[in-house]
N, C-alpha and C. Protein backbone atom coordinates (compact mmCIF):
# COMPACT_ATOMS: atom_id res chain seq x y z
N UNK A 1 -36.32 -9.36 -10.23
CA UNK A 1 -37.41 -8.43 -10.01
C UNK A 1 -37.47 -7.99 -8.54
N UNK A 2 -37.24 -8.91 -7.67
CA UNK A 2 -37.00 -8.66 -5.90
C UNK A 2 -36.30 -7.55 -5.47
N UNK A 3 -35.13 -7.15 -6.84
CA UNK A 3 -34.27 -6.04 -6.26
C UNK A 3 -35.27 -4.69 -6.24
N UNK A 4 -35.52 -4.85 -7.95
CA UNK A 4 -36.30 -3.66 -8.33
C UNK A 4 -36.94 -2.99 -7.61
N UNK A 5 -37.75 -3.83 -6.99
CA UNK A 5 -39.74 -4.23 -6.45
C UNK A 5 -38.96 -3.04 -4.99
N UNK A 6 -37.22 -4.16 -4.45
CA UNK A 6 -37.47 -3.36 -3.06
C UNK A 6 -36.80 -1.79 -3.52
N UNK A 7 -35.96 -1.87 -4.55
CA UNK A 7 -35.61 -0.23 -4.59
C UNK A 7 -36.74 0.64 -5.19
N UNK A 8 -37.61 0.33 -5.94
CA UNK A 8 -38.60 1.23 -6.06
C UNK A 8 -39.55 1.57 -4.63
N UNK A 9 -39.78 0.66 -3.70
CA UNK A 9 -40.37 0.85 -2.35
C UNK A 9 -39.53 1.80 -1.14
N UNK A 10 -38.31 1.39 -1.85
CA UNK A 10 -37.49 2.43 -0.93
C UNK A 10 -37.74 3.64 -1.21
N UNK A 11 -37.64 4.41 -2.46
CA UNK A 11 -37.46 5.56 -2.64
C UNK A 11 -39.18 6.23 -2.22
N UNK A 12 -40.30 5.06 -2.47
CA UNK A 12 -41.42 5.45 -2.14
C UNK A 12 -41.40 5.70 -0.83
N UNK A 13 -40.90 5.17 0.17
CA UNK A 13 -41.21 5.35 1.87
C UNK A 13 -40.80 6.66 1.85
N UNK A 14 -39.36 7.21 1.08
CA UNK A 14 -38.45 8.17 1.61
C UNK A 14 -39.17 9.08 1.09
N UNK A 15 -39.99 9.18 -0.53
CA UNK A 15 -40.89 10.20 -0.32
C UNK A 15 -41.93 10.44 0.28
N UNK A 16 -42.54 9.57 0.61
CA UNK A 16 -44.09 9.86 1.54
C UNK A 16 -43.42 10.24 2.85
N UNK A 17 -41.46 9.77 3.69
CA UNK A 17 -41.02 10.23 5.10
C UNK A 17 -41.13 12.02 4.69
N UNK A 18 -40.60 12.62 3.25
CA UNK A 18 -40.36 13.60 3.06
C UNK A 18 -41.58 14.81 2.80
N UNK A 19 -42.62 14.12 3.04
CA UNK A 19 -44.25 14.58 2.60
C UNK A 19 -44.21 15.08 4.23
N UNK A 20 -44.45 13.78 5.24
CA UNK A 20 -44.86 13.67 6.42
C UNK A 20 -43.72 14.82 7.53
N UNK A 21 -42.47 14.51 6.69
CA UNK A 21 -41.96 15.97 7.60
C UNK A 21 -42.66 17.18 7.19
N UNK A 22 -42.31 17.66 5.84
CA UNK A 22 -43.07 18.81 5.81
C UNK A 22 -44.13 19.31 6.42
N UNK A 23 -45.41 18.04 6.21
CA UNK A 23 -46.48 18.68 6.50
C UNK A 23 -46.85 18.48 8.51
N UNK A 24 -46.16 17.42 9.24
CA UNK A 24 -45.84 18.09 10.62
C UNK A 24 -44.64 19.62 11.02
N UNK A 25 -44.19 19.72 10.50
CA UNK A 25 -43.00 20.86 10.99
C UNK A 25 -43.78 22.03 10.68
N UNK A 26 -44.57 22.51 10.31
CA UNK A 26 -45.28 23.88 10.35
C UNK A 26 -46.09 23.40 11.94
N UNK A 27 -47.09 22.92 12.24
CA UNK A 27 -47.66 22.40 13.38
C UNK A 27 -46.62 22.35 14.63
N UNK A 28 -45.83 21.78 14.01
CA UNK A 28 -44.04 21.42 15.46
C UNK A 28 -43.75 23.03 15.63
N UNK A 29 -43.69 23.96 14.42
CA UNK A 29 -43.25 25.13 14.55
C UNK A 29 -44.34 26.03 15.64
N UNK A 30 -45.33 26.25 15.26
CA UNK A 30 -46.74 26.95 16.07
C UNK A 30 -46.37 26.50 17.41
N UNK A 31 -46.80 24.91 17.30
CA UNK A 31 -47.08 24.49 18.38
C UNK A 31 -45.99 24.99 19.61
N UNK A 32 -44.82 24.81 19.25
CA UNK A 32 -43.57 25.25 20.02
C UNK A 32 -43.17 26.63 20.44
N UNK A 33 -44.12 27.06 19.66
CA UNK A 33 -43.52 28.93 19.62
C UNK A 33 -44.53 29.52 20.79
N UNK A 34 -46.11 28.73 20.37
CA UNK A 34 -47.23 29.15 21.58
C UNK A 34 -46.58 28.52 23.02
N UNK A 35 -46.12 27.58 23.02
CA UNK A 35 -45.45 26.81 24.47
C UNK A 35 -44.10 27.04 24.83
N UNK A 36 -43.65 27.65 23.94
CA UNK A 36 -42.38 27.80 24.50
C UNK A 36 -41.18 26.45 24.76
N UNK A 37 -41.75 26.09 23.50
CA UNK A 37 -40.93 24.93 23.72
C UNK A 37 -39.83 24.71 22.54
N UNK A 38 -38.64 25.53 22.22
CA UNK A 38 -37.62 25.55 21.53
C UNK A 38 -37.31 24.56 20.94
N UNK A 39 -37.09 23.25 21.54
CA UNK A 39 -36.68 22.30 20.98
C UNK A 39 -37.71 21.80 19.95
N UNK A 40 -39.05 21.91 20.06
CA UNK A 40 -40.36 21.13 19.30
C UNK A 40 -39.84 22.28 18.01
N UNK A 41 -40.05 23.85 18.56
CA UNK A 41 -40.29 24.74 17.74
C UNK A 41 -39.07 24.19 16.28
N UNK A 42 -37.91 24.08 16.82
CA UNK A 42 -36.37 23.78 16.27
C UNK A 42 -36.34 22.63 15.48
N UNK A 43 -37.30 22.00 15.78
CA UNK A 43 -37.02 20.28 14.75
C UNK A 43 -38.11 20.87 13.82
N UNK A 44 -39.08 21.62 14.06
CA UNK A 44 -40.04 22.10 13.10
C UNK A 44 -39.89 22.92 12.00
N UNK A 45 -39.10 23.60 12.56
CA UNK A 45 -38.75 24.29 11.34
C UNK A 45 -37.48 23.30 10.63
N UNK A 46 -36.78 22.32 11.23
CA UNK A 46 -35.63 21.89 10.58
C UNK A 46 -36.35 20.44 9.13
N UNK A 47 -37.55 20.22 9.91
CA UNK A 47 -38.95 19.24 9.55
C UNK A 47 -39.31 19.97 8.13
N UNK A 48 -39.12 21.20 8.51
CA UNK A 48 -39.98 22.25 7.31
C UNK A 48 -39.60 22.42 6.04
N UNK A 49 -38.44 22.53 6.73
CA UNK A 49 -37.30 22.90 5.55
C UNK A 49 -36.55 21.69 4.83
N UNK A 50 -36.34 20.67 5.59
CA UNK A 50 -36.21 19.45 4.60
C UNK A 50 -37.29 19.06 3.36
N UNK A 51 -38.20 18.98 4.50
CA UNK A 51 -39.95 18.50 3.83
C UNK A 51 -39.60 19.47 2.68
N UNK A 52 -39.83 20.90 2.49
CA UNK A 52 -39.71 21.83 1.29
C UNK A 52 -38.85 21.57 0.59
N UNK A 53 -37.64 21.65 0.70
CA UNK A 53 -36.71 21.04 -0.40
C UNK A 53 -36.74 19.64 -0.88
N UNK A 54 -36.81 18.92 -0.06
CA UNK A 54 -36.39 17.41 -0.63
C UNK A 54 -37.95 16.58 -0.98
N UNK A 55 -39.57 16.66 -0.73
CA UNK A 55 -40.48 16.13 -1.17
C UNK A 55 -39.95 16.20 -2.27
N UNK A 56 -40.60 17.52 -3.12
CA UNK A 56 -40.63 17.62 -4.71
C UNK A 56 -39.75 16.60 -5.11
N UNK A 57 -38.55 16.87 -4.47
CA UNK A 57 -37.05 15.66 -5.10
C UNK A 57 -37.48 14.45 -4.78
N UNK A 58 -38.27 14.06 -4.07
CA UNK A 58 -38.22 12.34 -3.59
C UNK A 58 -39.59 11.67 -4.41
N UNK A 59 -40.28 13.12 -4.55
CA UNK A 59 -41.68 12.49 -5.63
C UNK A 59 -40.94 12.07 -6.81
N UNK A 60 -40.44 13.33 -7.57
CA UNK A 60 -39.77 13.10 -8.76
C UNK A 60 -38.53 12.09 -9.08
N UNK A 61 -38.01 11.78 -8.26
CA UNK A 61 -36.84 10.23 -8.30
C UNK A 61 -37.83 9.24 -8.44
N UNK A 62 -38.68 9.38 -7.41
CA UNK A 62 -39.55 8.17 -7.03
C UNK A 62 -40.31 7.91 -8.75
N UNK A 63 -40.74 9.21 -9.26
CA UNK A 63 -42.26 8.30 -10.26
C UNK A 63 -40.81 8.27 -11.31
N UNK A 64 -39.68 9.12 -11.83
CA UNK A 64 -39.08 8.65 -12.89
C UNK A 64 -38.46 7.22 -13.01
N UNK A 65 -38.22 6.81 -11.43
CA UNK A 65 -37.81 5.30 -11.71
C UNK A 65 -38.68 4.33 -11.13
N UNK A 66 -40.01 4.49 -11.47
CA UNK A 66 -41.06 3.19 -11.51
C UNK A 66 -41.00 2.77 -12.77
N UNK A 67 -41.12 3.75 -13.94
CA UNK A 67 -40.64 3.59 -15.09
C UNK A 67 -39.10 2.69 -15.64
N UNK A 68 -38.14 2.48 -14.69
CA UNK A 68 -37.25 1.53 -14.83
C UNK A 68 -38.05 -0.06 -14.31
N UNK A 69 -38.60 0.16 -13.43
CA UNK A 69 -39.43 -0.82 -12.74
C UNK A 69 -40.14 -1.37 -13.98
N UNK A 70 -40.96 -1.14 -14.60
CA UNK A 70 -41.40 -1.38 -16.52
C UNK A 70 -40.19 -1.63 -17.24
N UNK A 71 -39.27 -1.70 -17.38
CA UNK A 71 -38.46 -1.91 -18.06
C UNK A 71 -37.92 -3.23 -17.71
N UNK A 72 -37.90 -3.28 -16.34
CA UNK A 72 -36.97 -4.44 -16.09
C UNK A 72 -38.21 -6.02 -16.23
N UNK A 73 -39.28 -5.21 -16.11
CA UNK A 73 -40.23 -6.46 -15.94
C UNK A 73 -40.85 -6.74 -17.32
N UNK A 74 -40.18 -6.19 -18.56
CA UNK A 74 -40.49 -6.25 -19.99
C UNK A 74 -39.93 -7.44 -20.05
N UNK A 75 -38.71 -7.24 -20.06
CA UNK A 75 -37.65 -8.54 -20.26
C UNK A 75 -37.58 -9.16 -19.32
N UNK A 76 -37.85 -9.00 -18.44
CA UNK A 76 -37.50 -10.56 -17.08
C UNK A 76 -38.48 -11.15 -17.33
N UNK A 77 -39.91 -11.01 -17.43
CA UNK A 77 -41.31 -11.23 -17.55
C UNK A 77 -42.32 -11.55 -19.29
N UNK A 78 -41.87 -10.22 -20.03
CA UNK A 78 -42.83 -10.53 -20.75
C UNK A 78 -41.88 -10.63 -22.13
N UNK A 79 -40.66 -11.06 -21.87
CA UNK A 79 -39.47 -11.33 -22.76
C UNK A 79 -38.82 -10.65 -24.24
N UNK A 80 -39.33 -9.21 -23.60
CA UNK A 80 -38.91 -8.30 -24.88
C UNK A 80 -36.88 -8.41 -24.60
N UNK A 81 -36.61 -8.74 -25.55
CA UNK A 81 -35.45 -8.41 -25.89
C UNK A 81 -34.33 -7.21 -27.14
N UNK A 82 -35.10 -6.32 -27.14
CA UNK A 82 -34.84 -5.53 -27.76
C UNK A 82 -35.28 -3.99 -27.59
N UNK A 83 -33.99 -3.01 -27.66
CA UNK A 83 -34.54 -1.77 -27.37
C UNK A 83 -35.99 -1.55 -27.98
N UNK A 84 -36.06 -1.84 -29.45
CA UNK A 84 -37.09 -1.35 -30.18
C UNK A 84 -38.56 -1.88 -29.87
N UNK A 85 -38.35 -3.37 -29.35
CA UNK A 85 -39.66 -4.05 -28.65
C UNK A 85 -40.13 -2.98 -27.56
N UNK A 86 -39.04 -2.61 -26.45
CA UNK A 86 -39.32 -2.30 -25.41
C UNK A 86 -40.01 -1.22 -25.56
N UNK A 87 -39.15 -0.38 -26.58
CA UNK A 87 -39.68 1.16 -26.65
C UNK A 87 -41.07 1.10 -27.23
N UNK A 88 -41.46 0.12 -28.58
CA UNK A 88 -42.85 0.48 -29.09
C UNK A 88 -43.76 -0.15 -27.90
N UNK A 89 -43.40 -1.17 -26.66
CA UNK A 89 -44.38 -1.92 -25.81
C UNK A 89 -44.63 -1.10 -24.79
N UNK A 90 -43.96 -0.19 -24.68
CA UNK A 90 -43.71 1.11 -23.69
C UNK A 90 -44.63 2.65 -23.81
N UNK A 91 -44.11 2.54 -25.28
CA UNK A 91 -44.42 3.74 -25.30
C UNK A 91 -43.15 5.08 -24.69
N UNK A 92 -42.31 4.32 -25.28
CA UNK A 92 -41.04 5.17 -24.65
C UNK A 92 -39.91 5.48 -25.94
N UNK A 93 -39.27 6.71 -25.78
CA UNK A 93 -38.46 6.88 -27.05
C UNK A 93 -37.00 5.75 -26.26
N UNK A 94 -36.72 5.04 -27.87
CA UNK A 94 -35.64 4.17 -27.80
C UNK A 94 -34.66 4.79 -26.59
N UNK A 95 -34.36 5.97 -26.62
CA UNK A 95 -33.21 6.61 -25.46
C UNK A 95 -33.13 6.29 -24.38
N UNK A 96 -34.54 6.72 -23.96
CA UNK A 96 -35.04 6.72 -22.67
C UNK A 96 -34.21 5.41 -22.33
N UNK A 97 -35.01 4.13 -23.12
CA UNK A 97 -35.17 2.47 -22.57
C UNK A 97 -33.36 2.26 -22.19
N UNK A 98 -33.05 3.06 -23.53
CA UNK A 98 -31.82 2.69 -23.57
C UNK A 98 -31.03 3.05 -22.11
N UNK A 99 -31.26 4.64 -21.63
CA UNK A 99 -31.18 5.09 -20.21
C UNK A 99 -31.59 4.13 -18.92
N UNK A 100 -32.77 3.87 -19.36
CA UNK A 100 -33.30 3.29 -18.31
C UNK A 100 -32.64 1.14 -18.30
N UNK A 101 -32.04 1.13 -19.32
CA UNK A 101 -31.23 -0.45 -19.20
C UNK A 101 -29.70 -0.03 -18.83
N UNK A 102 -29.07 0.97 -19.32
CA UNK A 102 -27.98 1.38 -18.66
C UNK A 102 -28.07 1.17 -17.01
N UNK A 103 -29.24 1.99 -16.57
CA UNK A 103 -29.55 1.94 -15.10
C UNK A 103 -29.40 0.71 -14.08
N UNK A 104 -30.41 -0.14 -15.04
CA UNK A 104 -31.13 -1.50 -14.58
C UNK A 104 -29.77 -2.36 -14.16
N UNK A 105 -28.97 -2.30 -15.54
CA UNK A 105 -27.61 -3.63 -15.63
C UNK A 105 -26.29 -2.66 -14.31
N UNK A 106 -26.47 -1.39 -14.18
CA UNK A 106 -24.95 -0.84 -13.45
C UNK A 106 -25.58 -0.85 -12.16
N UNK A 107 -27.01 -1.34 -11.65
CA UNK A 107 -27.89 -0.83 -10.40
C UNK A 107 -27.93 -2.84 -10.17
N UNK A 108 -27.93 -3.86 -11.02
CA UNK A 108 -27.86 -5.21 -11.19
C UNK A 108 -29.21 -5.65 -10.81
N UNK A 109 -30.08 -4.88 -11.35
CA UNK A 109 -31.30 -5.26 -11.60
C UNK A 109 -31.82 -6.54 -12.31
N UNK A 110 -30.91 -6.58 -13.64
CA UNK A 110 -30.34 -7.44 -14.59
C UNK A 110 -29.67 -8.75 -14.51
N UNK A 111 -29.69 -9.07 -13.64
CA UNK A 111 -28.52 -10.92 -13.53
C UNK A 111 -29.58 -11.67 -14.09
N UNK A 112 -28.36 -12.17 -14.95
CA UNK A 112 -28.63 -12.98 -15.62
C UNK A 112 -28.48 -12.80 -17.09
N UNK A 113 -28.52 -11.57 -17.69
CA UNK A 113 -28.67 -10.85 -18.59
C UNK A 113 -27.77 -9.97 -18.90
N UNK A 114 -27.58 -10.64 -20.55
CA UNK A 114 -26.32 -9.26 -21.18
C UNK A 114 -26.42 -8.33 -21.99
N UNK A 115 -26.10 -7.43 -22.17
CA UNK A 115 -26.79 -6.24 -23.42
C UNK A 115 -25.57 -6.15 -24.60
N UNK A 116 -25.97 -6.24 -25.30
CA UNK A 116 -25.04 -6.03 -26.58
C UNK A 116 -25.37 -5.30 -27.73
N UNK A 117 -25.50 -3.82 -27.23
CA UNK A 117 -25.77 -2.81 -28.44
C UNK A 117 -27.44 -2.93 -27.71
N UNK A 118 -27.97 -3.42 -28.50
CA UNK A 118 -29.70 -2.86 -28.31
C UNK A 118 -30.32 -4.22 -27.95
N UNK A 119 -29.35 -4.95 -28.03
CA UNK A 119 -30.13 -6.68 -28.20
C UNK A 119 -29.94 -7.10 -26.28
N UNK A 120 -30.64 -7.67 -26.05
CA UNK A 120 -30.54 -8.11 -24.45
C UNK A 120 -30.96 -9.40 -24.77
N UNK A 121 -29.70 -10.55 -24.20
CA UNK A 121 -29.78 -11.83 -23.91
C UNK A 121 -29.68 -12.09 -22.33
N UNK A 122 -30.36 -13.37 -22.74
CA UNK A 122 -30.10 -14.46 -21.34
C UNK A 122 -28.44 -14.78 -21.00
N UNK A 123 -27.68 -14.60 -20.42
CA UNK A 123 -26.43 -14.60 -20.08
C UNK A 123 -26.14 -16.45 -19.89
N UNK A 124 -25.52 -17.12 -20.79
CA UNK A 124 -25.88 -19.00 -20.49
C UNK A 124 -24.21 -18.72 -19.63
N UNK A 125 -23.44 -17.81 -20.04
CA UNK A 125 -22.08 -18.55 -19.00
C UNK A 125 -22.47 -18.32 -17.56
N UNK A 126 -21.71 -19.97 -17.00
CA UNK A 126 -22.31 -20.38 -15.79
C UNK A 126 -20.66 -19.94 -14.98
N UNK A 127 -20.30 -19.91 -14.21
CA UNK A 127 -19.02 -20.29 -13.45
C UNK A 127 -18.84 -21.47 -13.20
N UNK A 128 -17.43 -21.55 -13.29
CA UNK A 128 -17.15 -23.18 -13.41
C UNK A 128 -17.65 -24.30 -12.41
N UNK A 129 -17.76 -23.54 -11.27
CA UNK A 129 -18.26 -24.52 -10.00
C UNK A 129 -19.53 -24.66 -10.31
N UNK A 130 -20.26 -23.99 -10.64
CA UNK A 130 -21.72 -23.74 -10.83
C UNK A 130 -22.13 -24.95 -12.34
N UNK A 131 -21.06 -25.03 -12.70
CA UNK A 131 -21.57 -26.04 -14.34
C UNK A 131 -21.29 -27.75 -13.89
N UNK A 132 -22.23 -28.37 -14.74
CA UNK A 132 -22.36 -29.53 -14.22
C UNK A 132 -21.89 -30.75 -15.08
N UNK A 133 -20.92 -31.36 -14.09
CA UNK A 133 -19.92 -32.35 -14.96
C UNK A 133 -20.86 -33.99 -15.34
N UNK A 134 -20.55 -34.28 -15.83
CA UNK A 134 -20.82 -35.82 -16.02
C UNK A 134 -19.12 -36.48 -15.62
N UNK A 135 -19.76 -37.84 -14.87
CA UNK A 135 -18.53 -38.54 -14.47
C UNK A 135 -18.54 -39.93 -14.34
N UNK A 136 -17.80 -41.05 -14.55
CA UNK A 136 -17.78 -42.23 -13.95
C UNK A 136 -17.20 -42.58 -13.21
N UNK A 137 -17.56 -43.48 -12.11
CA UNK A 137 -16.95 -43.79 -11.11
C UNK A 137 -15.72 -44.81 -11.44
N UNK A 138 -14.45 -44.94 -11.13
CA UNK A 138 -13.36 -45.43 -11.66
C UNK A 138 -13.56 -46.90 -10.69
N UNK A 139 -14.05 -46.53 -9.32
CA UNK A 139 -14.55 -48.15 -8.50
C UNK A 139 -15.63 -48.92 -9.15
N UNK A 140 -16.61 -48.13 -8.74
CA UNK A 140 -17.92 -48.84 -8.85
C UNK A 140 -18.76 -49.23 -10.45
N UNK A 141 -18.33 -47.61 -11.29
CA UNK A 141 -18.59 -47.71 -12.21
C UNK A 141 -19.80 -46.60 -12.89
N UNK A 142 -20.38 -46.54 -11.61
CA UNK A 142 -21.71 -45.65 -11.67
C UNK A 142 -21.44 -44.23 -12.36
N UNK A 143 -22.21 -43.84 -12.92
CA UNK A 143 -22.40 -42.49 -13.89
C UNK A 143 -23.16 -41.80 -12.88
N UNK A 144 -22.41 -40.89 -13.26
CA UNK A 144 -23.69 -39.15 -12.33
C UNK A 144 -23.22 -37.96 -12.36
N UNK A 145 -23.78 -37.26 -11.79
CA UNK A 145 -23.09 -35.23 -11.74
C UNK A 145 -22.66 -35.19 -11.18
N UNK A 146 -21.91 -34.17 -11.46
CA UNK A 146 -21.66 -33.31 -9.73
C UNK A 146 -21.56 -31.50 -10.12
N UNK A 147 -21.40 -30.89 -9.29
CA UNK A 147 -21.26 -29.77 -9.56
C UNK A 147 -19.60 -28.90 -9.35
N UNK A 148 -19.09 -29.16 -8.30
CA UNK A 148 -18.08 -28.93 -7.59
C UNK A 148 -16.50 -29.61 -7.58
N UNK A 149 -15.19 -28.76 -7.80
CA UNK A 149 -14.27 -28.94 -8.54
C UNK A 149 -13.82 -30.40 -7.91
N UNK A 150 -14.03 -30.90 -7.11
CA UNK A 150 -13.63 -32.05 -6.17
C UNK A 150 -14.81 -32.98 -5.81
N UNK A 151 -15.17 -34.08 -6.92
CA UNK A 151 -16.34 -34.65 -6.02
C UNK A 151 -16.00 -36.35 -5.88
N UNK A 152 -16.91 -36.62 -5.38
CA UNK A 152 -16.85 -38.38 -4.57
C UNK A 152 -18.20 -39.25 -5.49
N UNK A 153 -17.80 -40.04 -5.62
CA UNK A 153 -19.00 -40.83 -5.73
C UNK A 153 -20.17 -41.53 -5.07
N UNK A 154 -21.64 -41.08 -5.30
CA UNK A 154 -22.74 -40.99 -4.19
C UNK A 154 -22.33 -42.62 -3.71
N UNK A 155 -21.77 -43.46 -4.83
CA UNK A 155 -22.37 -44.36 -4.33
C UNK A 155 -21.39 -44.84 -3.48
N UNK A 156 -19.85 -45.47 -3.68
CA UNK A 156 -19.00 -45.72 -2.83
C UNK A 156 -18.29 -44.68 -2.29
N UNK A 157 -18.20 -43.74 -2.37
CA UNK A 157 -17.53 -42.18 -1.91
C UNK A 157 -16.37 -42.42 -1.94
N UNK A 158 -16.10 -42.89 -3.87
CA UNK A 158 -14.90 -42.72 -3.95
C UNK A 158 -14.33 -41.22 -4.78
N UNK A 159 -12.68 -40.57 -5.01
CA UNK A 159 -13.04 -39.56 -5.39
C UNK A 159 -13.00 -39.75 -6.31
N UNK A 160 -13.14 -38.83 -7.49
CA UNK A 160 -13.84 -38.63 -9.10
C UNK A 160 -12.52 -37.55 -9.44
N UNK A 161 -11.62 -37.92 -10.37
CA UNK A 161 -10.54 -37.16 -10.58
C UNK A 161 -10.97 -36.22 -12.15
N UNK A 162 -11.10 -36.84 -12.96
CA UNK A 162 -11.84 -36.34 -14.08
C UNK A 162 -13.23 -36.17 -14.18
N UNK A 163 -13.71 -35.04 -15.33
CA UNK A 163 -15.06 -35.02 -15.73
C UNK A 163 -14.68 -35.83 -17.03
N UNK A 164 -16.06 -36.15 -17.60
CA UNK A 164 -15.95 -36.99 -18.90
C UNK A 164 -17.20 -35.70 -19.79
């Protein structure tokens, strides 16, 4: 959810940066033209003209993917696993969700999690270093974990050649 949370905040700063040019660069423009000051006048209008083109664009990125932001916190959170859950808990046509999980898993919103057709699971394969062996100690005798392809025993730190 940490990723989500910060890419939805990103695109929010960049639209409210794209609000705040616009609406200084008419002011930068005046102000520069009464003073004679080219350079103020020059970022103002350059202020102006971003702000005009790119707000509208940074509102509209911004609110269509808060709506991924709902999606991802269906299933991380309130454990819908299924397009059809998502869409009737939503209020969203199946497509959309479906759009908006395409997004989520190629953007890796998603770890942890696999999609298979419409169904979304918990992903259980671990990597091998990451999975946890049971072992006995061949000295001492002692039983325990470890995680890592090479381990010792806590207790005499001897090494551990097999998992059991």
């Amino acid at each position: 959810m940490k990723e989500v949370r910060r890419y939805i905040t990103t695109l929010l700063i960049v639209a409210i940066l794209l609000t705040v040019m616009f609406v200084s660069g008419v002011p930068m423009i005046v102000l520069g033209a009464q003073h004679k000051i080219y350079a103020v006048m020059g970022v103002g209008i350059a202020f102006t003209a971003i702000g005009f083109y790119g707000m509208p664009v940074g509102w509209v990125f911004f609110g269509s993917n808060v709506s991924l932001k709902r999606v991802v916190f269906a299933i991380v959170e309130e454990n819908l696993f299924t397009v059809q859950e998502i869409s009737s808990q939503l209020s969203m046509s199946e497509d959309t969700v479906r759009a908006f999980l395409d997004k989520a898993f190629n953007k890796g919103f998603l770890k942890g999690y696999k999609r298979t057709g419409d169904i979304i699971t918990v992903n259980d394969n671990v990597p091998d270093a990451r999975r946890e062996k049971v072992a006995e100690c061949p000295n001492c005798g002692a039983k325990f974990t470890y995680t890592s392809a090479s381990a010792r025993c806590p207790y005499c730190n001897s090494p551990v050649v097999s998992d059991k």
